[in-house]
N, C-alpha and C. Protein backbone atom coordinates (compact mmCIF):
# COMPACT_ATOMS: atom_id res chain seq x y z
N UNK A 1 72.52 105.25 115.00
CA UNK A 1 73.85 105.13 114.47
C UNK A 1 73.74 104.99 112.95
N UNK A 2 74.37 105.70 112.16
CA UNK A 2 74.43 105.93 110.70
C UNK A 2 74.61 103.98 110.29
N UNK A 3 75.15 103.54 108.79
CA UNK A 3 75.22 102.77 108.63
C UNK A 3 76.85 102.61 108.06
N UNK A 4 77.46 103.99 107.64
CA UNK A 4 79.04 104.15 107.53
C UNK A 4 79.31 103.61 108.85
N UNK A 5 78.73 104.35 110.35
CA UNK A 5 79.55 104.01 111.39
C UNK A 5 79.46 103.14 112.21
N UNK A 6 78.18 101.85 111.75
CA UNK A 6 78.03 100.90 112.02
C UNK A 6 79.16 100.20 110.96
N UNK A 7 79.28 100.27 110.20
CA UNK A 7 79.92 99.28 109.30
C UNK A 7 81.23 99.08 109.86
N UNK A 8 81.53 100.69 110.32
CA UNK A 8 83.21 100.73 110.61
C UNK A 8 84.03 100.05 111.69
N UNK A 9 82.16 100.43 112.67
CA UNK A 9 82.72 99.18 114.05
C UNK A 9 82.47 98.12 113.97
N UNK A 10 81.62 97.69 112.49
CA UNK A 10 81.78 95.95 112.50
C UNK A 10 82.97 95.37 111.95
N UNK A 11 83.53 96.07 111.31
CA UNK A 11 85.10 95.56 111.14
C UNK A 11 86.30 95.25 112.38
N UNK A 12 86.02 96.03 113.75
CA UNK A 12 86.79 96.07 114.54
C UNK A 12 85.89 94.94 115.27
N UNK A 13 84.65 94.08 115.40
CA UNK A 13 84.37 93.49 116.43
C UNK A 13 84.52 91.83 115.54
N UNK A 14 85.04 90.89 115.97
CA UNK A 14 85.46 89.68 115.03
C UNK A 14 83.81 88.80 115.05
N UNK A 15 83.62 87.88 113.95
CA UNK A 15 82.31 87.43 114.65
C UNK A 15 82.15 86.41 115.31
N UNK A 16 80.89 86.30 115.38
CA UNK A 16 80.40 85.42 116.68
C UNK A 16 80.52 83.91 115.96
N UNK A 17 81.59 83.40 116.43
CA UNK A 17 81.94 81.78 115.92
C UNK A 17 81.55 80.73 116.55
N UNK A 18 81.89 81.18 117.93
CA UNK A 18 81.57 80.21 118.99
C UNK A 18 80.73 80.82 119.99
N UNK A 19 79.56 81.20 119.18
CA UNK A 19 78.56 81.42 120.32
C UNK A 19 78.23 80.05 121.07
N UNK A 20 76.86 80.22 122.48
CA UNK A 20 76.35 79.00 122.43
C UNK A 20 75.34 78.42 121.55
N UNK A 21 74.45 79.06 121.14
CA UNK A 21 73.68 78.10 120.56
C UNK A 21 74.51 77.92 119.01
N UNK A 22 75.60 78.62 118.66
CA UNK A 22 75.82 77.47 117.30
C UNK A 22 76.64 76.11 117.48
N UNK A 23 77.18 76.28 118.51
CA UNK A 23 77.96 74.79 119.23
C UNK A 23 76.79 73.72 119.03
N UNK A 24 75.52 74.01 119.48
CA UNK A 24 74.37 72.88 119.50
C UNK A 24 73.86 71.79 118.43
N UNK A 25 74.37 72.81 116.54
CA UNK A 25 73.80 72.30 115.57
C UNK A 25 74.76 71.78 114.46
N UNK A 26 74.94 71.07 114.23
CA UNK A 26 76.22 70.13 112.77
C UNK A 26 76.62 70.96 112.31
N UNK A 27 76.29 71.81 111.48
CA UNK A 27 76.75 72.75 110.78
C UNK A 27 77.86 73.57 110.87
N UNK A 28 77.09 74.17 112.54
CA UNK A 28 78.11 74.96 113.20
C UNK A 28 79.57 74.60 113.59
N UNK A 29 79.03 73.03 114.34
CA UNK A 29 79.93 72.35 115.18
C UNK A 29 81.24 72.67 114.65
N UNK A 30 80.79 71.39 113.08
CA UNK A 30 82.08 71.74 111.87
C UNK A 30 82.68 72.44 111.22
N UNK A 31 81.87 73.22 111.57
CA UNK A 31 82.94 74.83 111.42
C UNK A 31 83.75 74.79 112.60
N UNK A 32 83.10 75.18 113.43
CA UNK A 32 84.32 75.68 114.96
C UNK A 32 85.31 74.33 114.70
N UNK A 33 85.12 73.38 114.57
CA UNK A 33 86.10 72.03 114.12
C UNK A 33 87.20 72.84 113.76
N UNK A 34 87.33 73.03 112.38
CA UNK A 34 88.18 73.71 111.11
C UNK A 34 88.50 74.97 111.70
N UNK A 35 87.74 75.93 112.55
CA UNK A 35 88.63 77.18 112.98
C UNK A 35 89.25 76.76 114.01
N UNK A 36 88.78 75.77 115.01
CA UNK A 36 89.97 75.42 116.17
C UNK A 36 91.41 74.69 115.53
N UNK A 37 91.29 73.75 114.39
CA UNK A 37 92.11 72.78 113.63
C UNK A 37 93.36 73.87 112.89
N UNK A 38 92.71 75.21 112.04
CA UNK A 38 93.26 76.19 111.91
C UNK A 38 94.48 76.99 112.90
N UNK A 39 93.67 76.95 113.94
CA UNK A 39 94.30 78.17 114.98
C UNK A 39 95.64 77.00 115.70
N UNK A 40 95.19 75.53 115.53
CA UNK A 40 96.11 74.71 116.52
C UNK A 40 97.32 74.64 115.05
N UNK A 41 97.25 74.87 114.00
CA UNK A 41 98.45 74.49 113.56
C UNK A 41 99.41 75.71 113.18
N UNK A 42 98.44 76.81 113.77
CA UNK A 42 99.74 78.14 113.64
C UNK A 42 101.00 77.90 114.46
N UNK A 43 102.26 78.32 113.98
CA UNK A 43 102.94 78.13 115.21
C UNK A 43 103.12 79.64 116.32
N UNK A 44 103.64 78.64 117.19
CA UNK A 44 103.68 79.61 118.44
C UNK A 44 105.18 80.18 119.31
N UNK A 45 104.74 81.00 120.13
CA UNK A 45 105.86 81.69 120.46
C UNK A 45 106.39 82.86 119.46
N UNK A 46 108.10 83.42 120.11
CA UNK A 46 108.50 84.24 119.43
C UNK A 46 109.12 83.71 117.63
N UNK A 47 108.65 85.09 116.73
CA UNK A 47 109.06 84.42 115.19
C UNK A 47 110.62 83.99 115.57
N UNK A 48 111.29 83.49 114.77
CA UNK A 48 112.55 83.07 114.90
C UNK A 48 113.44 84.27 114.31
N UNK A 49 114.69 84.62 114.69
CA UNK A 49 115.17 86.01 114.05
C UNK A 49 116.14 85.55 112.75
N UNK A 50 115.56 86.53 111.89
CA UNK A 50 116.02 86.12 110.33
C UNK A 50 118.04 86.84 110.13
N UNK A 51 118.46 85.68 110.03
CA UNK A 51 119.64 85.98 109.80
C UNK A 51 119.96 86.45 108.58
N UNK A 52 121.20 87.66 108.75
CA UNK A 52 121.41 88.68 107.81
C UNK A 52 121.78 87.54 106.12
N UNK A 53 122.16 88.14 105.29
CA UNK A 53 122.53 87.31 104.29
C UNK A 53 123.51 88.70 103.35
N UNK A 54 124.68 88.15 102.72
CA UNK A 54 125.08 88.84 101.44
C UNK A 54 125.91 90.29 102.66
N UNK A 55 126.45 91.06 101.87
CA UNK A 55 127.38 92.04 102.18
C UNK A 55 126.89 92.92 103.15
N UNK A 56 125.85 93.35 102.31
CA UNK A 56 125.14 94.61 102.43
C UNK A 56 124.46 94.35 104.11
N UNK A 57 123.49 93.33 103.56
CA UNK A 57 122.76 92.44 104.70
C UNK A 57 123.31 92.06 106.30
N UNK A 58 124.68 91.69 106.42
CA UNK A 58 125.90 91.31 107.43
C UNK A 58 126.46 92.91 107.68
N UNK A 59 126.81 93.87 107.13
CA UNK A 59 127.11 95.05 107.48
C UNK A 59 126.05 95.79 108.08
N UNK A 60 124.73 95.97 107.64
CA UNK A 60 123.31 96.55 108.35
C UNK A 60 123.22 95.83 110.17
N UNK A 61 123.37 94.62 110.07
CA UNK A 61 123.27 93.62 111.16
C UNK A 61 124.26 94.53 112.12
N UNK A 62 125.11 94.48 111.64
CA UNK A 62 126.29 94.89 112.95
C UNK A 62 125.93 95.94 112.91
N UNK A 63 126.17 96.92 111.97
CA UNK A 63 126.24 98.46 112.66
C UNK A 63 124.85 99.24 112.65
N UNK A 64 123.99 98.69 112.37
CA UNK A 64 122.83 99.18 112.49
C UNK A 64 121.35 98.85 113.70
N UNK A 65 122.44 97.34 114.07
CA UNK A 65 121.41 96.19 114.60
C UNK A 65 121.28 96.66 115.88
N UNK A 66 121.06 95.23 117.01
CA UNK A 66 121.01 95.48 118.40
C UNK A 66 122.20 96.90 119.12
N UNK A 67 123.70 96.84 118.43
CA UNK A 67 124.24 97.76 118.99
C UNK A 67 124.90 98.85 117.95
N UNK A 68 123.87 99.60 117.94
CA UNK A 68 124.41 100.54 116.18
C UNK A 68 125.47 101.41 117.09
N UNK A 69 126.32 101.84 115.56
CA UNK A 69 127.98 102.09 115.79
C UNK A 69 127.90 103.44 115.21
N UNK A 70 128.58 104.31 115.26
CA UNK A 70 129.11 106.02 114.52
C UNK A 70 130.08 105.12 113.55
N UNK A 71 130.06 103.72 112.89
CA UNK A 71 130.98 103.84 112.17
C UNK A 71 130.72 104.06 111.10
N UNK A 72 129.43 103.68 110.79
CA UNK A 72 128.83 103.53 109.08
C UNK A 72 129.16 105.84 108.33
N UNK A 73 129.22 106.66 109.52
CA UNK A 73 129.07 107.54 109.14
C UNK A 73 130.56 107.88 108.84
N UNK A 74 131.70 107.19 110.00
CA UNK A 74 133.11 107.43 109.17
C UNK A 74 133.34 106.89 107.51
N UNK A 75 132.68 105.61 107.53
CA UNK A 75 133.17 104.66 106.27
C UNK A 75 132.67 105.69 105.34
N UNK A 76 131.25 106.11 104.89
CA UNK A 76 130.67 107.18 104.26
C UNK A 76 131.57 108.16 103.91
N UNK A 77 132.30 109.42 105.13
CA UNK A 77 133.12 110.35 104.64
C UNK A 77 134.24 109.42 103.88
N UNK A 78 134.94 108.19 104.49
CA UNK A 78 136.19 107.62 103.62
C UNK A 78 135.66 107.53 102.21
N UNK A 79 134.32 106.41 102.19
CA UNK A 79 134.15 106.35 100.75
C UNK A 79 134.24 107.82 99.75
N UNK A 80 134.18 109.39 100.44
CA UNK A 80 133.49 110.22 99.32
C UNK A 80 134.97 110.78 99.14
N UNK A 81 135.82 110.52 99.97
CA UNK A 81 137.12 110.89 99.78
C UNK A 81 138.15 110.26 99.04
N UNK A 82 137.41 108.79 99.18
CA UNK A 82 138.20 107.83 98.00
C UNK A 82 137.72 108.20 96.88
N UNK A 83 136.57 108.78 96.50
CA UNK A 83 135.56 108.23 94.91
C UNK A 83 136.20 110.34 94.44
N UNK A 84 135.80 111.25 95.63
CA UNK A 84 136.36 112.21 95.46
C UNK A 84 137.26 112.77 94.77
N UNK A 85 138.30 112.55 95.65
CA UNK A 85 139.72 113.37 94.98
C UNK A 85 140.25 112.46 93.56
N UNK A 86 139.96 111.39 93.00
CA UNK A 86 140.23 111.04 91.77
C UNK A 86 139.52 111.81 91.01
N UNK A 87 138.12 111.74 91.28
CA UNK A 87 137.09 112.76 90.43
C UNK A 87 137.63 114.26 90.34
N UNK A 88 138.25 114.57 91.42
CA UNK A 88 139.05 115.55 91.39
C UNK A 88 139.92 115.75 90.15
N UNK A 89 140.96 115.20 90.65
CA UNK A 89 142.19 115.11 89.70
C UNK A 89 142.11 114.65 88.37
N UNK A 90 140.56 113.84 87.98
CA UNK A 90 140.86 113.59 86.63
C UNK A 90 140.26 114.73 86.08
N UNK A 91 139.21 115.41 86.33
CA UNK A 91 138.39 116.36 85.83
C UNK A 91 139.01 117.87 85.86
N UNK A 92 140.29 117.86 86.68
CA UNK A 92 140.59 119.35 87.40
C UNK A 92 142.33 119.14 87.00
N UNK A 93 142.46 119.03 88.52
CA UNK A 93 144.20 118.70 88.63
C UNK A 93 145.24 118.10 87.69
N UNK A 94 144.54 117.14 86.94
CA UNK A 94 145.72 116.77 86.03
C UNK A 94 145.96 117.80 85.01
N UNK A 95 145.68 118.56 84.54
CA UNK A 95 145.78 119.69 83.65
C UNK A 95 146.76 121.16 84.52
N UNK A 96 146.72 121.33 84.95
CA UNK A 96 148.21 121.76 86.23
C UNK A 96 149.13 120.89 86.40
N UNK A 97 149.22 119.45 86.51
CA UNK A 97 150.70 119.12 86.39
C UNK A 97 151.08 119.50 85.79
N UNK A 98 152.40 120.03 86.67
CA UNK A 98 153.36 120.09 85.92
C UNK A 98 153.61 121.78 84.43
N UNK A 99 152.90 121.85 85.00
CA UNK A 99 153.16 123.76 84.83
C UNK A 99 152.89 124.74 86.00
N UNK A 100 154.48 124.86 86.32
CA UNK A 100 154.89 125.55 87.82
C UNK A 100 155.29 126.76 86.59
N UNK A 101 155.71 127.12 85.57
CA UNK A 101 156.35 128.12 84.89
C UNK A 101 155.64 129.53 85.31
């Protein structure tokens, strides 16, 4: 086995912490101490679910979340129709009022 593809599967195998014979000698012991002391103060179970925050955050939640909605794609066409036809009329249309002659 090369030493690239040894290396690659020593990253995937975790090491040997708690073999038996390092349980036998001080050194060891107090280590496995500090990695068991470690592992007991992670917490456990499921993470807790992070509640939305701010506008943006509370709108994603609902229509995107556990039960996403076709609404976010109506509000979208409303918004381009609101921001739209002014952009319209200031850039275009107001220059035709009002000459029917």
């Amino acid at each position: 086995m090369s030493f690239v593809t040894r290396r690659a599967l020593s990253t995937l195998i975790p090491p040997k912490i708690a073999s038996p014979s390092a349980i036998g000698t001080a050194p060891d012991a107090l280590r496995m101490k500090r990695v068991v002391s470690f592992y007991e103060k992670l917490p456990r179970g499921p993470a807790p679910e992070i509640q939305p925050t701010g506008i943006l955050g509370r709108y994603q939640a609902k229509h995107f979340g556990k039960n996403p909605t076709a609404k976010p794609i109506i509000h979208a066409i409303a918004l381009l129709i609101l921001i739209g036809y002014p952009m319209n009329y200031y850039y275009h249309l107001r220059h035709h009022k009002n000459n029917a002659h």
